[in-house]
C-alpha atoms as a PDB file:
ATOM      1  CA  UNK A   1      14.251 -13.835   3.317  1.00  0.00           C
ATOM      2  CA  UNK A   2      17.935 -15.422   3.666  1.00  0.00           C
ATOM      3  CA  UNK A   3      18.689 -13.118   1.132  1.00  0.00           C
ATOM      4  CA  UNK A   4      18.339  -9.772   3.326  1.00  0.00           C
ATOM      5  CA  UNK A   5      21.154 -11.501   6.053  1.00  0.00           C
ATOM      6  CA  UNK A   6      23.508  -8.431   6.503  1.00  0.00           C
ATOM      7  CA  UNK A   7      21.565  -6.197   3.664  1.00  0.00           C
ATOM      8  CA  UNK A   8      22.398  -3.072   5.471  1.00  0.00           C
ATOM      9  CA  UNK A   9      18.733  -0.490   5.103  1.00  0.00           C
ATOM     10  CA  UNK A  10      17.141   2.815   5.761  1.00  0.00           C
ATOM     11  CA  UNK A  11      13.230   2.908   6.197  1.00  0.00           C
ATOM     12  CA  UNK A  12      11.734   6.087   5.831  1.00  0.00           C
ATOM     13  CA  UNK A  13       8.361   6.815   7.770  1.00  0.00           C
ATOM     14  CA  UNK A  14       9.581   4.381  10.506  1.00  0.00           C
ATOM     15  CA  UNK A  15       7.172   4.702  13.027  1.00  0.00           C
ATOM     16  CA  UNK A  16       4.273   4.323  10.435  1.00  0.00           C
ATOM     17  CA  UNK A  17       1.753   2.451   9.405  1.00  0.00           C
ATOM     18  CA  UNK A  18       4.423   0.097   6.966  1.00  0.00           C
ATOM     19  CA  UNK A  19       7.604   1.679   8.380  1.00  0.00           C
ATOM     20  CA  UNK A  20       7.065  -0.519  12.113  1.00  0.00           C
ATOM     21  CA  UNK A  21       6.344  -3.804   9.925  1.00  0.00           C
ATOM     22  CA  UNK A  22       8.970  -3.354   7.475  1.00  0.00           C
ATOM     23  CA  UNK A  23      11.458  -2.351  10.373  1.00  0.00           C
ATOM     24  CA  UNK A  24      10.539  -5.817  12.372  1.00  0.00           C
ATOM     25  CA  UNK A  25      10.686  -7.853   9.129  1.00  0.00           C
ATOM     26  CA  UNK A  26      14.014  -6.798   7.763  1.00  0.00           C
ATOM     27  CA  UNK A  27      15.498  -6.827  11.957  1.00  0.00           C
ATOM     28  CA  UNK A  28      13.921 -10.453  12.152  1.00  0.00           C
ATOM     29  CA  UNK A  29      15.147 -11.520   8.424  1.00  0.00           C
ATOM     30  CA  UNK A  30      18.642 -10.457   9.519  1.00  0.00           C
ATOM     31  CA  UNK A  31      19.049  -6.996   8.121  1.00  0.00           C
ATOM     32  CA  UNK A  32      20.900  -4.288  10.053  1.00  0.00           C
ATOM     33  CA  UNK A  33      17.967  -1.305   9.339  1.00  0.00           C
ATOM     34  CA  UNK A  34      18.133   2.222  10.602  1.00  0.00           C
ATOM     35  CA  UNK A  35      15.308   4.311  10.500  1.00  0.00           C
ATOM     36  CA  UNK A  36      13.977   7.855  10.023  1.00  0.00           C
ATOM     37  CA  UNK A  37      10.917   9.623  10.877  1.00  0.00           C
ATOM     38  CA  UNK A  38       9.799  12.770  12.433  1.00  0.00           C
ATOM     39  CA  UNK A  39       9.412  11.182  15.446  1.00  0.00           C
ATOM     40  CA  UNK A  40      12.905   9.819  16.500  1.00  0.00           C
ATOM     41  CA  UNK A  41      12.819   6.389  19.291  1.00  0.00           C
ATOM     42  CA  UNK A  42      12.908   2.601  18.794  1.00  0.00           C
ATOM     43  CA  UNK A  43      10.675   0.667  16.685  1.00  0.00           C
ATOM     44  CA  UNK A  44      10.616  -3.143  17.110  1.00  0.00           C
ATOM     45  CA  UNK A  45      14.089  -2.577  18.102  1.00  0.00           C
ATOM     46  CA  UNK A  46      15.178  -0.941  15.089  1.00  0.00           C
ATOM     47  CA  UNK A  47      16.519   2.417  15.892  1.00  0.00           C
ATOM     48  CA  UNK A  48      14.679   5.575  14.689  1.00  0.00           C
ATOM     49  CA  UNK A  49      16.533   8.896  13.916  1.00  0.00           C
ATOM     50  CA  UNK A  50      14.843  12.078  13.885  1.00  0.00           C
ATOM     51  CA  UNK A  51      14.711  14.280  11.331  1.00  0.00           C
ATOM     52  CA  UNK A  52      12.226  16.433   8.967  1.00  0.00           C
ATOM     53  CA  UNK A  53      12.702  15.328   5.615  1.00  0.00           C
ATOM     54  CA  UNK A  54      11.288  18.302   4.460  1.00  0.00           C
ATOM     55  CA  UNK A  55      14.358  20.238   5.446  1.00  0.00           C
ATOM     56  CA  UNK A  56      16.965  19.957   2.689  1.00  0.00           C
ATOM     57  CA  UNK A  57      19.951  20.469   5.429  1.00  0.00           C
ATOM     58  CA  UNK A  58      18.598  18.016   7.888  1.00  0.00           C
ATOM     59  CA  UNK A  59      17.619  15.401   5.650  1.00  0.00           C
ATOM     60  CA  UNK A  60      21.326  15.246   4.430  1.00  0.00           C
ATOM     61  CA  UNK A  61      22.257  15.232   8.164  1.00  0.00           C
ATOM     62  CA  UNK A  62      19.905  12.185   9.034  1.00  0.00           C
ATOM     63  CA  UNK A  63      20.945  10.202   5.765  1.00  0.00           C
ATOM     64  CA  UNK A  64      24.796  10.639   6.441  1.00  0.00           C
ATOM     65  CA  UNK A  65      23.970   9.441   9.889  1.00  0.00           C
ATOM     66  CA  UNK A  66      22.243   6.473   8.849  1.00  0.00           C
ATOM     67  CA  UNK A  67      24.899   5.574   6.630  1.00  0.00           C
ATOM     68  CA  UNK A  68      27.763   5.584   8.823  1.00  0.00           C
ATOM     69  CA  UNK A  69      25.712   4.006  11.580  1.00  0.00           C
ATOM     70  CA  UNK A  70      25.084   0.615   9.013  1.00  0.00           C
ATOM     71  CA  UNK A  71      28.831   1.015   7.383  1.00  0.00           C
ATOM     72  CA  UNK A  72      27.357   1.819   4.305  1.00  0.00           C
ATOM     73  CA  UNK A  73      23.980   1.129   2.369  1.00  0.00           C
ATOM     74  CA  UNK A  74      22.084  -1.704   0.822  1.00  0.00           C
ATOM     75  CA  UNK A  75      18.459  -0.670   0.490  1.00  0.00           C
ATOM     76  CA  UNK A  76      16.271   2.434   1.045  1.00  0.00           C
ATOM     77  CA  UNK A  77      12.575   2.332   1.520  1.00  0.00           C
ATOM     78  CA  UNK A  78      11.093   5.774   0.240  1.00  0.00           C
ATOM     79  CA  UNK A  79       7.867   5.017   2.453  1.00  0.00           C
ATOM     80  CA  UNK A  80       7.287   8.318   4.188  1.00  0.00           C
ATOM     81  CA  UNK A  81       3.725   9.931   3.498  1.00  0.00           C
ATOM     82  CA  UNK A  82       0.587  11.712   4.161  1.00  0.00           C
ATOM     83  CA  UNK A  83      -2.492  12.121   2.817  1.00  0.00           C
ATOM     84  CA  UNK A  84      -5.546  14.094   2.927  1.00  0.00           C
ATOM     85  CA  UNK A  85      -8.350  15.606   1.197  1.00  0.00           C
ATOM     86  CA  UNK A  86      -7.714  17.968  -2.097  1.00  0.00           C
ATOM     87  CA  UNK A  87     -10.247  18.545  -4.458  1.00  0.00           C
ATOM     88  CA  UNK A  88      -8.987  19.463  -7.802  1.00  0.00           C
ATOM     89  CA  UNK A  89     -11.718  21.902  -8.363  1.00  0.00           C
ATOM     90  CA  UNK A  90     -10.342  24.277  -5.148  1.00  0.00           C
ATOM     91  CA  UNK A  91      -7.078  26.069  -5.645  1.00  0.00           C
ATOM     92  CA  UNK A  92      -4.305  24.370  -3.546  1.00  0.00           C
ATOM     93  CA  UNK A  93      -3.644  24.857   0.216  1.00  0.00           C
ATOM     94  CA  UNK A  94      -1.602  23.699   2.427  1.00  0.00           C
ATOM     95  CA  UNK A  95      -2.813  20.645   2.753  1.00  0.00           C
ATOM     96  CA  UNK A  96      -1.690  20.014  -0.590  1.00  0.00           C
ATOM     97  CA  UNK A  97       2.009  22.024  -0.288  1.00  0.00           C
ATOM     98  CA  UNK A  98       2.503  19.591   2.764  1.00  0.00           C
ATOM     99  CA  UNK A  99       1.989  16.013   0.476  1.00  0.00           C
ATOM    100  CA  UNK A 100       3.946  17.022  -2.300  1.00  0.00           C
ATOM    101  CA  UNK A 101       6.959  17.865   0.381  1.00  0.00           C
ATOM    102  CA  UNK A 102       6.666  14.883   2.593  1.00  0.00           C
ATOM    103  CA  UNK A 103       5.827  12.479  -0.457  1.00  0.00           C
ATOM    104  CA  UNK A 104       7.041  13.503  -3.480  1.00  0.00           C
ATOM    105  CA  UNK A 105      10.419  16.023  -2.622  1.00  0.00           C
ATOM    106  CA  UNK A 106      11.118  14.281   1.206  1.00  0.00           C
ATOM    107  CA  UNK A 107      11.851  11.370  -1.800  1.00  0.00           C
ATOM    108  CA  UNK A 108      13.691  12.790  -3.529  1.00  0.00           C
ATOM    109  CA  UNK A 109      15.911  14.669  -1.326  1.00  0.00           C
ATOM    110  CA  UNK A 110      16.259  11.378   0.554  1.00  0.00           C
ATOM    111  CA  UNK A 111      17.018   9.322  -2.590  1.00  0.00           C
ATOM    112  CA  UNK A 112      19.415  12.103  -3.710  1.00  0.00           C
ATOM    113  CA  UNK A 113      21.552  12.049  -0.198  1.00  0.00           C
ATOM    114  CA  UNK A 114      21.820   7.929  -0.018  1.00  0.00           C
ATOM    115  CA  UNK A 115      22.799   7.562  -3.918  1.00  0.00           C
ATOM    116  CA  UNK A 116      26.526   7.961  -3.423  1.00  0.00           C
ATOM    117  CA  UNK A 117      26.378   4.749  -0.967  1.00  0.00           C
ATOM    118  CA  UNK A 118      23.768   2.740  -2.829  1.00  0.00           C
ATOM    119  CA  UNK A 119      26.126   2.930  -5.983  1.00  0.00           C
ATOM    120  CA  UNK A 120      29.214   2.301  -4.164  1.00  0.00           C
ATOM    121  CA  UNK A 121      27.249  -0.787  -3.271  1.00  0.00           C
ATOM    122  CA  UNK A 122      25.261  -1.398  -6.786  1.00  0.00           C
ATOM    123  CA  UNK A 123      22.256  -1.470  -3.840  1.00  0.00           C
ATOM    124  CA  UNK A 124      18.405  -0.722  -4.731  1.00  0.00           C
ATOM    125  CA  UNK A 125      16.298   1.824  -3.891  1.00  0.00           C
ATOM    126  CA  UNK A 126      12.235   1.581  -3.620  1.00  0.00           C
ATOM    127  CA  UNK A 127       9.257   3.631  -3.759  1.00  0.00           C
ATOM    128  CA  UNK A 128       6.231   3.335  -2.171  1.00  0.00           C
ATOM    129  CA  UNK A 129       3.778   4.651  -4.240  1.00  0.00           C
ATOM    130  CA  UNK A 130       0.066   4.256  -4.273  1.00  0.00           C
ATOM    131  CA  UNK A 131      -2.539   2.618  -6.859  1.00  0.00           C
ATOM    132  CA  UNK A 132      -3.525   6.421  -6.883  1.00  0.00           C
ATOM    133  CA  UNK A 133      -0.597   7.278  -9.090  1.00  0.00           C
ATOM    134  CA  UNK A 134      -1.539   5.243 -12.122  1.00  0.00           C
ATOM    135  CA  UNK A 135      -5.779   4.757 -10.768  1.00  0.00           C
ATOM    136  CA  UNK A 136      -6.661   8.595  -9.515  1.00  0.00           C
ATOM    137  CA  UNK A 137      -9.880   9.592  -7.275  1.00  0.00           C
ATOM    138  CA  UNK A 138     -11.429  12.450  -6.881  1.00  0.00           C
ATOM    139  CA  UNK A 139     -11.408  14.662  -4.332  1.00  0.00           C
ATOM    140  CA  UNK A 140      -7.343  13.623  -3.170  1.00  0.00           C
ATOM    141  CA  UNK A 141      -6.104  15.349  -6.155  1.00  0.00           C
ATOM    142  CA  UNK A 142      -2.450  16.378  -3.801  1.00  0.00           C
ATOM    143  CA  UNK A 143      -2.324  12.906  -3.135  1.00  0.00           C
ATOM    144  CA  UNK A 144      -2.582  11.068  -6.802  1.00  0.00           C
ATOM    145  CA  UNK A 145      -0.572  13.847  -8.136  1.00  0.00           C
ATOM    146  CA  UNK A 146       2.585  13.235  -5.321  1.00  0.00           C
ATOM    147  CA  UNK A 147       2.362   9.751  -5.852  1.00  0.00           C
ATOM    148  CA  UNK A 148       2.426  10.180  -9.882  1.00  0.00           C
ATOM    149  CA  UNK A 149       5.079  12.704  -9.576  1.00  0.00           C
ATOM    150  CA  UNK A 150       7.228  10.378  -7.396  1.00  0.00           C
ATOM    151  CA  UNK A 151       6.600   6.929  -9.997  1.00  0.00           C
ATOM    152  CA  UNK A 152       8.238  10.210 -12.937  1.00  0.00           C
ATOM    153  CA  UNK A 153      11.005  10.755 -10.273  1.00  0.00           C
ATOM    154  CA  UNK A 154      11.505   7.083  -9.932  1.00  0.00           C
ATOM    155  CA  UNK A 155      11.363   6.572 -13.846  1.00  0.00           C
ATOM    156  CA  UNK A 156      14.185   9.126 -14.250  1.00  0.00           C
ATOM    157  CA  UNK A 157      16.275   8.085 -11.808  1.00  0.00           C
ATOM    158  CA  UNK A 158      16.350   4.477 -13.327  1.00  0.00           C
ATOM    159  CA  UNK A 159      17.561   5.819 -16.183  1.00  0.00           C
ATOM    160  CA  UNK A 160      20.169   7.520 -14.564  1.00  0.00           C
ATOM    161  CA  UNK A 161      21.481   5.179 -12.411  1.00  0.00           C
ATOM    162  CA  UNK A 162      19.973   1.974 -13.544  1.00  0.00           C
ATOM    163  CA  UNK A 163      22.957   0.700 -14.462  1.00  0.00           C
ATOM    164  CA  UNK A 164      24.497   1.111 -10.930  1.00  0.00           C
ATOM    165  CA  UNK A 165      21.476   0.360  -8.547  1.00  0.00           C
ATOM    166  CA  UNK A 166      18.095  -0.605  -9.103  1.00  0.00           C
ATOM    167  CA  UNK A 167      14.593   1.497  -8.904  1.00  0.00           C
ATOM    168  CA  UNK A 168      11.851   0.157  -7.921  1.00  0.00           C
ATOM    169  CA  UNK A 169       7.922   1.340  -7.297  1.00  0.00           C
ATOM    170  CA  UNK A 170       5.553  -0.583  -5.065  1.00  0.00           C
ATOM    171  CA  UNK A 171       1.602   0.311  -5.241  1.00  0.00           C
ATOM    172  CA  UNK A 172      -0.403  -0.367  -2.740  1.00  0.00           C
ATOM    173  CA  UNK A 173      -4.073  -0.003  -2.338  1.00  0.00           C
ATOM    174  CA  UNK A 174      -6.049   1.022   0.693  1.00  0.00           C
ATOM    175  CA  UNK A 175      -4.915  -0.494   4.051  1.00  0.00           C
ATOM    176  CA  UNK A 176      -6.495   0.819   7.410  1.00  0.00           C
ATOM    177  CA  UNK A 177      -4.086   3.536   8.664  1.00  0.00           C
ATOM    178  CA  UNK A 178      -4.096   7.211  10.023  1.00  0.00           C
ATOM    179  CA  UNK A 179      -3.223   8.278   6.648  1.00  0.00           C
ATOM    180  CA  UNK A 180      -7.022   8.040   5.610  1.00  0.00           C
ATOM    181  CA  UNK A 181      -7.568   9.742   9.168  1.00  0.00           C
ATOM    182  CA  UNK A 182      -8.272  13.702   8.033  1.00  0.00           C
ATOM    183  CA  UNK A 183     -10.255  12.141   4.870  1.00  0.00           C
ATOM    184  CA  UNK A 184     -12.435  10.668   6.690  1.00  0.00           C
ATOM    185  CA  UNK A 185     -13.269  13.165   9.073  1.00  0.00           C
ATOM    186  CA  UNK A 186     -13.637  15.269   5.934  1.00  0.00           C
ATOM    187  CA  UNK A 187     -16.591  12.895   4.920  1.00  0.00           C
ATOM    188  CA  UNK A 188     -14.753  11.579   1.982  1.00  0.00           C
ATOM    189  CA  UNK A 189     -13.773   7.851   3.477  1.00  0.00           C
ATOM    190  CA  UNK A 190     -12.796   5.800   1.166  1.00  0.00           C
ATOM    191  CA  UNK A 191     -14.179   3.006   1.772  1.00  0.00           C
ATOM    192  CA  UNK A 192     -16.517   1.390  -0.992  1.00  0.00           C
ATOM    193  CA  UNK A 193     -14.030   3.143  -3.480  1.00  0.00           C
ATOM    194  CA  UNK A 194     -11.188   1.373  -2.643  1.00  0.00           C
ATOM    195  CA  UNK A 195     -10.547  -2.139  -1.128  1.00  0.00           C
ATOM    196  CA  UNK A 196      -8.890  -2.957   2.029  1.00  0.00           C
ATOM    197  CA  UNK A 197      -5.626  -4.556   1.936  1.00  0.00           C
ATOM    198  CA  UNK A 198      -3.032  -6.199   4.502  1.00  0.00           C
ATOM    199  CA  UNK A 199      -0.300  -4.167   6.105  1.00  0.00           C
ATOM    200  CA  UNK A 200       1.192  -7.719   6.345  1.00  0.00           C
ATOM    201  CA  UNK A 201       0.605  -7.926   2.294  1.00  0.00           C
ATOM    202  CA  UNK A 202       1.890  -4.498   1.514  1.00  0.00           C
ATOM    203  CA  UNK A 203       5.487  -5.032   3.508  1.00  0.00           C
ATOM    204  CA  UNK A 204       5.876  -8.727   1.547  1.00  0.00           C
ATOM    205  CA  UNK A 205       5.451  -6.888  -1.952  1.00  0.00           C
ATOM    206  CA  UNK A 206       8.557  -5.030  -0.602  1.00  0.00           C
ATOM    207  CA  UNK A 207      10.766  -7.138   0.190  1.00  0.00           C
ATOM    208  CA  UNK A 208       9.888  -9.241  -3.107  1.00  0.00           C
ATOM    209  CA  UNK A 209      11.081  -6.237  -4.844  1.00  0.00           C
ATOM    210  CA  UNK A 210      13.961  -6.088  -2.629  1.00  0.00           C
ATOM    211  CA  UNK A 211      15.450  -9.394  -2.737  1.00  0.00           C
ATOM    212  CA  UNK A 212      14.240 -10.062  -6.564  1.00  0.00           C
ATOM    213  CA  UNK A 213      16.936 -11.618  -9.003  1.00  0.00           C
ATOM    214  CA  UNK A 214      16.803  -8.312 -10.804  1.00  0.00           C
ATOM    215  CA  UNK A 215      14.834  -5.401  -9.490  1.00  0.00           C
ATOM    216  CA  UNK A 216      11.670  -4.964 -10.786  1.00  0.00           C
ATOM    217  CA  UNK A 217      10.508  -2.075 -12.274  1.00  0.00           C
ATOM    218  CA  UNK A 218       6.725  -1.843 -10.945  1.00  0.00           C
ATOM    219  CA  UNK A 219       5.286  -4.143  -8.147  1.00  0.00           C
ATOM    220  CA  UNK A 220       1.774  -4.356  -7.028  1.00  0.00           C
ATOM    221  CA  UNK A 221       0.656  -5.730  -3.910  1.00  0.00           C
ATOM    222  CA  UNK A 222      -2.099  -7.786  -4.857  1.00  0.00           C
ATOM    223  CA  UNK A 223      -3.575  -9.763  -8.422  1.00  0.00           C
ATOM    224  CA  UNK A 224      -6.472  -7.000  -8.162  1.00  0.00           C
ATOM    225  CA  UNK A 225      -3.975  -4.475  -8.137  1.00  0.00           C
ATOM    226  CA  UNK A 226      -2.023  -5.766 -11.329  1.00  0.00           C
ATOM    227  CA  UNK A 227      -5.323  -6.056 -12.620  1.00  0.00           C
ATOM    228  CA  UNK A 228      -6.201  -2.110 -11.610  1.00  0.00           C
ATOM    229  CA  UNK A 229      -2.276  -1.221 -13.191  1.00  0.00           C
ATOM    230  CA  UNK A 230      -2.916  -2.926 -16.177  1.00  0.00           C
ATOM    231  CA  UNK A 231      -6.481  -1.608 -17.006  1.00  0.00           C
ATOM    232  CA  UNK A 232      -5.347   2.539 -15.786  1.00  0.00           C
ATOM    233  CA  UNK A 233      -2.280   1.824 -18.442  1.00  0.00           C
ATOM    234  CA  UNK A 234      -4.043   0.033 -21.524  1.00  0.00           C
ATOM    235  CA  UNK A 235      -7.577   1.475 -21.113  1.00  0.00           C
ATOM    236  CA  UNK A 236      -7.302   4.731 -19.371  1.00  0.00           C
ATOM    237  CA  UNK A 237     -10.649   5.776 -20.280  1.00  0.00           C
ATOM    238  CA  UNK A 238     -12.718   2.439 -19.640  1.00  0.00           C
ATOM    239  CA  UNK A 239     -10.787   2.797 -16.046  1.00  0.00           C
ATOM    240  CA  UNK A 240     -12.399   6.662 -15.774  1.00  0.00           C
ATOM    241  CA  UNK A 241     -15.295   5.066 -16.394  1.00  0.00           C
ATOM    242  CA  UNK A 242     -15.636   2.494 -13.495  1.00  0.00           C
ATOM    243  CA  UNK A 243     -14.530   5.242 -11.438  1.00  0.00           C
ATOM    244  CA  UNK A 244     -16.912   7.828 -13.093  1.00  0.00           C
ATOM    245  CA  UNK A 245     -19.937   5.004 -12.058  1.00  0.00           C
ATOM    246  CA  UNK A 246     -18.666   4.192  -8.375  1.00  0.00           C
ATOM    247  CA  UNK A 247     -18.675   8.047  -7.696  1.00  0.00           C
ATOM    248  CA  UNK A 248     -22.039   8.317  -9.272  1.00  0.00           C
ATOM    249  CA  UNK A 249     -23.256   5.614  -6.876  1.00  0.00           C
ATOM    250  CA  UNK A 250     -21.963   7.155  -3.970  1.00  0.00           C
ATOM    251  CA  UNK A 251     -23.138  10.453  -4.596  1.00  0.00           C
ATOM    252  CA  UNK A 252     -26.690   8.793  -5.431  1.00  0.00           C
ATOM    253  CA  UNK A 253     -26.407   7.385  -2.287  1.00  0.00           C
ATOM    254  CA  UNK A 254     -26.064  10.187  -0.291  1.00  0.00           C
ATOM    255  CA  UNK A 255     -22.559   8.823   1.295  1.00  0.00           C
ATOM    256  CA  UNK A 256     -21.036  12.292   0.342  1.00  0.00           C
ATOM    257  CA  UNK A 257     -23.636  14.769   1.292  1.00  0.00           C
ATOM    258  CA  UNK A 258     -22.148  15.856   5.269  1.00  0.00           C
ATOM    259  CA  UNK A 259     -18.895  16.547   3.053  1.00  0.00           C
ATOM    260  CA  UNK A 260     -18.420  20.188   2.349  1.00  0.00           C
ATOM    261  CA  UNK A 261     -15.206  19.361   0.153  1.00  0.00           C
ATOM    262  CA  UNK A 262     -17.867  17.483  -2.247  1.00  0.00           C
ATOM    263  CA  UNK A 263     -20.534  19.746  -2.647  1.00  0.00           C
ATOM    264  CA  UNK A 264     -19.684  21.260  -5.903  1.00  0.00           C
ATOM    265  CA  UNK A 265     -19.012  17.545  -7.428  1.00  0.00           C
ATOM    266  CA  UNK A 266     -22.638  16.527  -5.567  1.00  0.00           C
ATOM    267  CA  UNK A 267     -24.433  19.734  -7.363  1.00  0.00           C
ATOM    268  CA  UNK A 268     -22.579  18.702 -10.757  1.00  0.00           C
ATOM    269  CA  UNK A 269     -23.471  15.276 -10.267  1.00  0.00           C
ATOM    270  CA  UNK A 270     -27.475  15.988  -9.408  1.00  0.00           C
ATOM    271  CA  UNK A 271     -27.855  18.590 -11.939  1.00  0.00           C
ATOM    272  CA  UNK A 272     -26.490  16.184 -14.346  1.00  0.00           C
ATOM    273  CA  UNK A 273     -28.896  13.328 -13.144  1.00  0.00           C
ATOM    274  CA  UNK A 274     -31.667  15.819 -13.789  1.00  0.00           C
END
């Protein structure tokens, strides 16, 4: 943690679920951290700027305020996001326009504003992603495909700039947050589909990718979830499998029939089961 003394960061998603811890780590750790999030304030003392990050003009705004607020730039956290329910079957809404904005191009429009600074500074840069990118589900087809399309972003950019500041993609799993709130209420919990992590666990895979020797290309936040990288990237098919038979048991279990969203992969599944 001694090495983040001084690191001067922007947080993304401040006021979130990861954005509060992360802001009261780096603060506490020594970092001078600025913040931005929709919702502008104070969080753990960190200040919060305001700003839509879906708005190409006032995302440069925020950044360039950021910046000349710390003196310059060390670190930025991509961790805005949202989720939601998106079955791939139903042609997208806005429900899915709004999560590739706020988590794929909110990224990148961020990450494209801050890049002067971070080279100037040979600083780092990290994503967070979601197992989801590399591990999909079904019926949050906006959200795996955001989170996939941001780990391509962050793949390109690395080998743009990776010689000037380093890109790096944390996956987390589950953790308890609004972000599951509108899937829930949708029927489609995830729960028994995913396991529950720590916030606590989530924000130290961060800052092990931020204060790392060398900046590490993929991070996950648990052993499972190396294990669950490993197996989507070597054995894509066994891993549609496992996922194939946990769906299968929900479904057989009823835990998806109040869900109008799943009632064509219900049918399919029942009519299959004969």
């Amino acid at each position: 943690m001694s090495a983040l003394t001084g690191r001067r960061v922007v947080v993304t998603g401040a006021r979130g679920t990861f954005g509060r811890e992360l802001c009261a780590t780096l603060a506490a750790a020594g970092a001078h951290v600025v913040g931005l999030d929709l919702h502008p304030g104070t969080t753990a003392g960190v200040p919060v700027l305001g700003a839509d990050l879906t708005d190409p003009d006032a995302t440069t705004a925020v950044v360039g305020a950021a910046v000349g607020r710390l003196g310059g730039l060390d670190l930025l956290v991509n961790n805005a996001g949202v989720g939601g329910p998106a079955p791939a079957e139903l042609a997208p809404d806005d429900t899915v326009r709004q999560q590739i904005e706020v988590n794929l191009l909110a990224a990148w429009r961020t990450t494209a504003a801050a890049l002067p600074a971070l080279v100037d500074a040979h600083g780092r840069v990290i994503f967070v992603a979601s197992r989801m990118a590399v591990l999909p589900l079904p019926l949050a087809a906006a959200y795996g495909v955001s989170k996939r399309a941001l780990v391509a972003y962050a793949d390109a950019l690395r080998l743009e700039v990776g010689t000037h500041v380093g890109v790096s993609v944390v996956y987390p799993s589950m953790v308890a947050s609004p972000i599951h709130d509108s899937t829930a209420r949708a029927g489609l919990s995830l729960r028994g589909v995913s396991r529950l992590e720590t916030v606590e666990g989530v924000v130290a895979a961060i800052l092990r990718a931020a204060t790392a020797r060398r900046a590490p290309r993929d991070v996950a936040t648990t052993t499972r979830g190396r294990l669950e990288l490993a197996l989507a990237r070597h054995a894509p098919a066994l891993a549609d499998r496992l996922v194939r038979r946990t769906v299968a048991g929900r479904v057989a279990a009823g835990d998806l029939d109040g869900a109008p969203l799943a009632e064509g992969l219900v049918r399919r599944h029942r009519d299959a089961a004969g």
